[in-house]
Protein backbone atom coordinates (compact mmCIF):
# COMPACT_ATOMS: atom_id res chain seq x y z
CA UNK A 1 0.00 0.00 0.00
CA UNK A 2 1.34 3.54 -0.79
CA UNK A 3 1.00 6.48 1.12
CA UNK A 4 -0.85 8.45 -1.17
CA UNK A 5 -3.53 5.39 -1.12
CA UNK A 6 -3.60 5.00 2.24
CA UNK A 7 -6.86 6.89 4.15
CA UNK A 8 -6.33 6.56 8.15
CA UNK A 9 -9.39 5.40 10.28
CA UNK A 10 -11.32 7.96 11.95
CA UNK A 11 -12.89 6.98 15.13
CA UNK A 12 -16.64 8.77 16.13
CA UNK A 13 -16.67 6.75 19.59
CA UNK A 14 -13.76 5.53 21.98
CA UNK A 15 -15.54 2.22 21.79
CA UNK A 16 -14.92 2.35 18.15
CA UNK A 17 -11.50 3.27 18.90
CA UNK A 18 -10.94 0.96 21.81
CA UNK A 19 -10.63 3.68 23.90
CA UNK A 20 -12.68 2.57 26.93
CA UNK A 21 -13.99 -1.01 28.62
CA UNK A 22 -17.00 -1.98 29.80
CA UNK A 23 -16.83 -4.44 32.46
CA UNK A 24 -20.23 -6.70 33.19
CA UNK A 25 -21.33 -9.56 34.88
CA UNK A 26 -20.71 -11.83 32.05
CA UNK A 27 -17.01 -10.79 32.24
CA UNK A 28 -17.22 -12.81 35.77
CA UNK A 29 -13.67 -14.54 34.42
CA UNK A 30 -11.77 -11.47 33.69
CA UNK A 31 -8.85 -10.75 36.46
CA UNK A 32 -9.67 -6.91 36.46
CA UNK A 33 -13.63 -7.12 36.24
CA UNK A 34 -13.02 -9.31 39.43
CA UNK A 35 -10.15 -7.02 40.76
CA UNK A 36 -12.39 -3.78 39.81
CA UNK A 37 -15.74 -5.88 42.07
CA UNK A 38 -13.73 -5.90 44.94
CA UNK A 39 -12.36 -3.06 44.97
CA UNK A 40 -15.82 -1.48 44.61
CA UNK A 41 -17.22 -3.26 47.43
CA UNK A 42 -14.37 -2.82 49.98
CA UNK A 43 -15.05 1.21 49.13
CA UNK A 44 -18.64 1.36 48.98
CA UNK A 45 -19.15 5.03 48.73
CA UNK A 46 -16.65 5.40 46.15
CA UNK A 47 -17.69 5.45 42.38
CA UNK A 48 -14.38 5.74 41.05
CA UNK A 49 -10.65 4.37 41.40
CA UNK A 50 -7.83 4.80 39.31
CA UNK A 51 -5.08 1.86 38.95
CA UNK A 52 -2.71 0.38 36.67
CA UNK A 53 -3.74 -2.08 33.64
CA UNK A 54 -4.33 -5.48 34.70
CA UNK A 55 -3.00 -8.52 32.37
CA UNK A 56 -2.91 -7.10 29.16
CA UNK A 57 -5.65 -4.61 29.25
CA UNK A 58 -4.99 -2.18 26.34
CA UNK A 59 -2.60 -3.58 25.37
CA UNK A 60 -2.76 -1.58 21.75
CA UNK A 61 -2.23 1.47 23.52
CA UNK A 62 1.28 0.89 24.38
CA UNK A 63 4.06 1.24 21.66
CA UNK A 64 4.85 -1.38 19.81
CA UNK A 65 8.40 -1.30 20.63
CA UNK A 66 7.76 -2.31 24.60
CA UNK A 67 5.50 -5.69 22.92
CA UNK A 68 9.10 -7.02 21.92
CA UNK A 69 11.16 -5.73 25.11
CA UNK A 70 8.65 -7.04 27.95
CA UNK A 71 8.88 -4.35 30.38
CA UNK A 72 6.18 -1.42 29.30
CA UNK A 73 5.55 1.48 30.94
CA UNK A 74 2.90 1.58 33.42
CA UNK A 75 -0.77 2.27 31.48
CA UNK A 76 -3.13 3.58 34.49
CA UNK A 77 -7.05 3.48 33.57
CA UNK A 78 -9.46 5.31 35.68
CA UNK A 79 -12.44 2.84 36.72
CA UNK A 80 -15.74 4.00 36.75
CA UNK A 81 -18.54 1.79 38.97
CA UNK A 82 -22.30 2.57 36.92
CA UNK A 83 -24.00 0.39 39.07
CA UNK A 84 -23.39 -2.64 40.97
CA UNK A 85 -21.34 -4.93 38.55
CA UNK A 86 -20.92 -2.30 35.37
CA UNK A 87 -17.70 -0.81 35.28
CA UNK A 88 -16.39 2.07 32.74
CA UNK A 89 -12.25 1.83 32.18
CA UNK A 90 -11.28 4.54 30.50
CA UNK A 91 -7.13 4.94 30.06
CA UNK A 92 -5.79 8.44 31.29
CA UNK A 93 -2.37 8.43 31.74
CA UNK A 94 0.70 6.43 30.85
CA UNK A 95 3.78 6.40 32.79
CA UNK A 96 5.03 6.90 35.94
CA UNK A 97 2.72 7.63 38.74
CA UNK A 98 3.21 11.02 39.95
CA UNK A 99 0.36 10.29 42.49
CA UNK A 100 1.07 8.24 45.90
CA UNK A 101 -0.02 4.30 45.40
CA UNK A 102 -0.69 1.52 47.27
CA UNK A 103 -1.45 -2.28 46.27
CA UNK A 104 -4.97 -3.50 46.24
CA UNK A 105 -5.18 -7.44 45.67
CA UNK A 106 -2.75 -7.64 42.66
CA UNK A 107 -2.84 -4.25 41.41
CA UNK A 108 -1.66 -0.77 42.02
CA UNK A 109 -4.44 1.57 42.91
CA UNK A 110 -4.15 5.58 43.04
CA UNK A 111 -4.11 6.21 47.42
CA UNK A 112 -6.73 7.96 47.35
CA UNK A 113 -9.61 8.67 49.87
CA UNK A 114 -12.64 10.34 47.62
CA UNK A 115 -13.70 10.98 44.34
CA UNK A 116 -13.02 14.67 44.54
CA UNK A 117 -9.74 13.56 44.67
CA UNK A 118 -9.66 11.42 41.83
CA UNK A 119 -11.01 14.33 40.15
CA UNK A 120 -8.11 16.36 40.85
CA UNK A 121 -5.42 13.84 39.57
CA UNK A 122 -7.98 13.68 35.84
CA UNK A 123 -7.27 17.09 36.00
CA UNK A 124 -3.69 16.83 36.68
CA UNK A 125 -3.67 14.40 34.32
CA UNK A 126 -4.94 16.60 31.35
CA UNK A 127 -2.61 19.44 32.29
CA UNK A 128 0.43 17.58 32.54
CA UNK A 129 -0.56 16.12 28.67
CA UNK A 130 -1.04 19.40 27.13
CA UNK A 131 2.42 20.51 28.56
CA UNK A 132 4.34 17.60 27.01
């Protein structure tokens, strides 16, 4: 294929894109749908967590370069509970944390103690992408 053939996709939703998960009962087997359920319930009045990719979650999003090395930089997703069960992963940063951490189960998790905070590292987030 040449270049001047070549048309590149264009995306109208990040599911099209593969931008975001949705986690649901019937992904019962999957290691962060059940890491993502207990997190949820050991923080019931929490709606959202942020912490790193589990397995290989978007896995796409990382360069190709790191598939043939092994060792990636870290992809962190923030985790959004619906309801009971339904989960939104959405990734937001990729990188170093810049944001204390702690271990939950198997994963790292953003130490964090309310969604207004999480809200403040999304926005830290987004400012810290524009700069680079």
């Amino acid at each position: 294929m040449n270049s001047e053939s070549y048309t590149p996709r264009i995306y109208s939703t990040l599911q099209e894109a593969g931008l975001w998960r949705i986690y649901k009962p019937t992904d019962a087997h999957d290691s962060a749908y059940s890491h993502d359920c207990e997190w949820h319930a050991a923080h019931p009045k929490r709606n959202s967590s942020i912490r790193a990719r589990i397995g290989r979650e978007f896995e796409w999003l990382l360069p190709v370069s790191y598939a043939t090395h092994g060792a990636s930089p870290t992809l962190w997703l923030c985790v959004i509970e619906r309801s009971p069960g339904f989960h939104v992963a959405l990734p937001i940063w990729i990188g170093d944390a810049f944001f204390r951490t702690r271990m939950f189960k198997y994963a790292l998790v953003a130490d964090v103690r309310s969604d207004g905070e999480i809200d403040l590292l999304l926005d830290e987030c987004s400012r810290r992408v524009r700069v680079q």
